[in-house]
Protein backbone atom coordinates (compact mmCIF):
# COMPACT_ATOMS: atom_id res chain seq x y z
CA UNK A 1 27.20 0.06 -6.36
CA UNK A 2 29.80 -1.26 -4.05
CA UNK A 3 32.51 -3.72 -4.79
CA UNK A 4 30.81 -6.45 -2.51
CA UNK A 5 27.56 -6.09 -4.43
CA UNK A 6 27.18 -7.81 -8.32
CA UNK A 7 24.28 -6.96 -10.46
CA UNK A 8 21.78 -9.57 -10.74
CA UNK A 9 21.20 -11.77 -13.30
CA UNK A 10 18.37 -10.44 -15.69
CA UNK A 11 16.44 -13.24 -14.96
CA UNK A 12 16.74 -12.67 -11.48
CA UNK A 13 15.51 -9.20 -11.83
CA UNK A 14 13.24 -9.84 -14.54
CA UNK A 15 11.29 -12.21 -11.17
CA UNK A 16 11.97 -9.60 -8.41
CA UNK A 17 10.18 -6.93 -10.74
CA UNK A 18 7.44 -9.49 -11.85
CA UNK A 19 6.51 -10.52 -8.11
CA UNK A 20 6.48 -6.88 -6.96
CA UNK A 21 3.74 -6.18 -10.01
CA UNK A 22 1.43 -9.21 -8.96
CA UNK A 23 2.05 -7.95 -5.21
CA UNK A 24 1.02 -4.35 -6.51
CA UNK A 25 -2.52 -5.99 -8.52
CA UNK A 26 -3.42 -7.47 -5.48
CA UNK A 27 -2.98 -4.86 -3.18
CA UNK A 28 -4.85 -2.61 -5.79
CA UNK A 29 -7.65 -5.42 -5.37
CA UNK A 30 -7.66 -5.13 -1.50
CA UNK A 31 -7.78 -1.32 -1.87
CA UNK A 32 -11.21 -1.07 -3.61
CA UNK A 33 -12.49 -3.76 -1.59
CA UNK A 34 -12.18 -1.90 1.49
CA UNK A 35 -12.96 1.25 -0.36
CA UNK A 36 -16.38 0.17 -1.25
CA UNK A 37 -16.47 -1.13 2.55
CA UNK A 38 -15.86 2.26 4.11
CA UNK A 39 -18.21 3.68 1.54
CA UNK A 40 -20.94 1.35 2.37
CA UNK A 41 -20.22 2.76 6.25
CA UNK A 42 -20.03 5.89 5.57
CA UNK A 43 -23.66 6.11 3.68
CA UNK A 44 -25.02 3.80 6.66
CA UNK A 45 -24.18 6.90 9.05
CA UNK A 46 -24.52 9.92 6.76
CA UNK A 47 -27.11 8.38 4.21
CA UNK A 48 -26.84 8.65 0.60
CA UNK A 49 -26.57 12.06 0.64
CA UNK A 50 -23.33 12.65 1.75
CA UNK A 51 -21.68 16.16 1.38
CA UNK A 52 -17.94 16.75 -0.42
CA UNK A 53 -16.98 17.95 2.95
CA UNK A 54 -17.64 14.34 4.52
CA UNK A 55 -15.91 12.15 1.52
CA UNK A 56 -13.24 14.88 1.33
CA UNK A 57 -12.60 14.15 5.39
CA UNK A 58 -12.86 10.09 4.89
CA UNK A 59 -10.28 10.53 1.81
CA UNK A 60 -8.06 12.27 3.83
CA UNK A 61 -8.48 10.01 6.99
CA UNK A 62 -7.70 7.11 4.93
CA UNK A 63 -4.73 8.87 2.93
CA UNK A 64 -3.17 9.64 6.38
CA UNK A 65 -3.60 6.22 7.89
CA UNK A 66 -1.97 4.90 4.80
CA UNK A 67 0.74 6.54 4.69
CA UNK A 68 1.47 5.91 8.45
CA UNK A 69 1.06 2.40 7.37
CA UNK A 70 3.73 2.69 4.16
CA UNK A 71 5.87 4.11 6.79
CA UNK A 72 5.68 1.32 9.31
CA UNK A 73 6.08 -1.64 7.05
CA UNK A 74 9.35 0.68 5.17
CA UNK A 75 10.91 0.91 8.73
CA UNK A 76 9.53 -2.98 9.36
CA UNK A 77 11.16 -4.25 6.18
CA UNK A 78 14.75 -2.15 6.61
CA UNK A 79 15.29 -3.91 10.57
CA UNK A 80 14.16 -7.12 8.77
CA UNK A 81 16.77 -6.94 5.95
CA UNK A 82 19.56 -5.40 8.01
CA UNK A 83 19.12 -8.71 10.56
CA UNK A 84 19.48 -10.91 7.66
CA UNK A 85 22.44 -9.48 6.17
């Protein structure tokens, strides 16, 4: 920690921490909402039926999407908080 920074109140913390949680839950509810959204369109093209090869190609489509997405809003957020400092 630098000089110019001082550690947070606990309180203070104990809110950044809690808000980050919720933010997490909800984002855990958006996830399997959209999960059982591309499931529903992936049985609508390959039927109920599908193989391990097609779910193992949507999980990996969707796990490399994601990540480019984590990335993004990472580099987003940095530009944001180095304007407002």
């Amino acid at each position: 920690m630098s000089e110019d920074e001082k550690p947070q109140p606990i309180k203070i913390e104990v809110l950044d921490k809690l808000s980050t949680l919720i933010a997490a839950a909800f984002g855990f509810v958006a996830a399997f909402a959209w999960n059982e959204t591309f499931k529903a369109i992936i049985h609508s093209f390959v039927g109920e039926d599908a193989t391990i090869i097609v779910l193992l190609g949507y999980s990996i489509i969707i796990t490399i999407v994601a990540v480019l997405l984590i990335i993004g809003v990472a580099r987003a957020s940095a530009k944001a908080k180095a304007v407002l400092k």
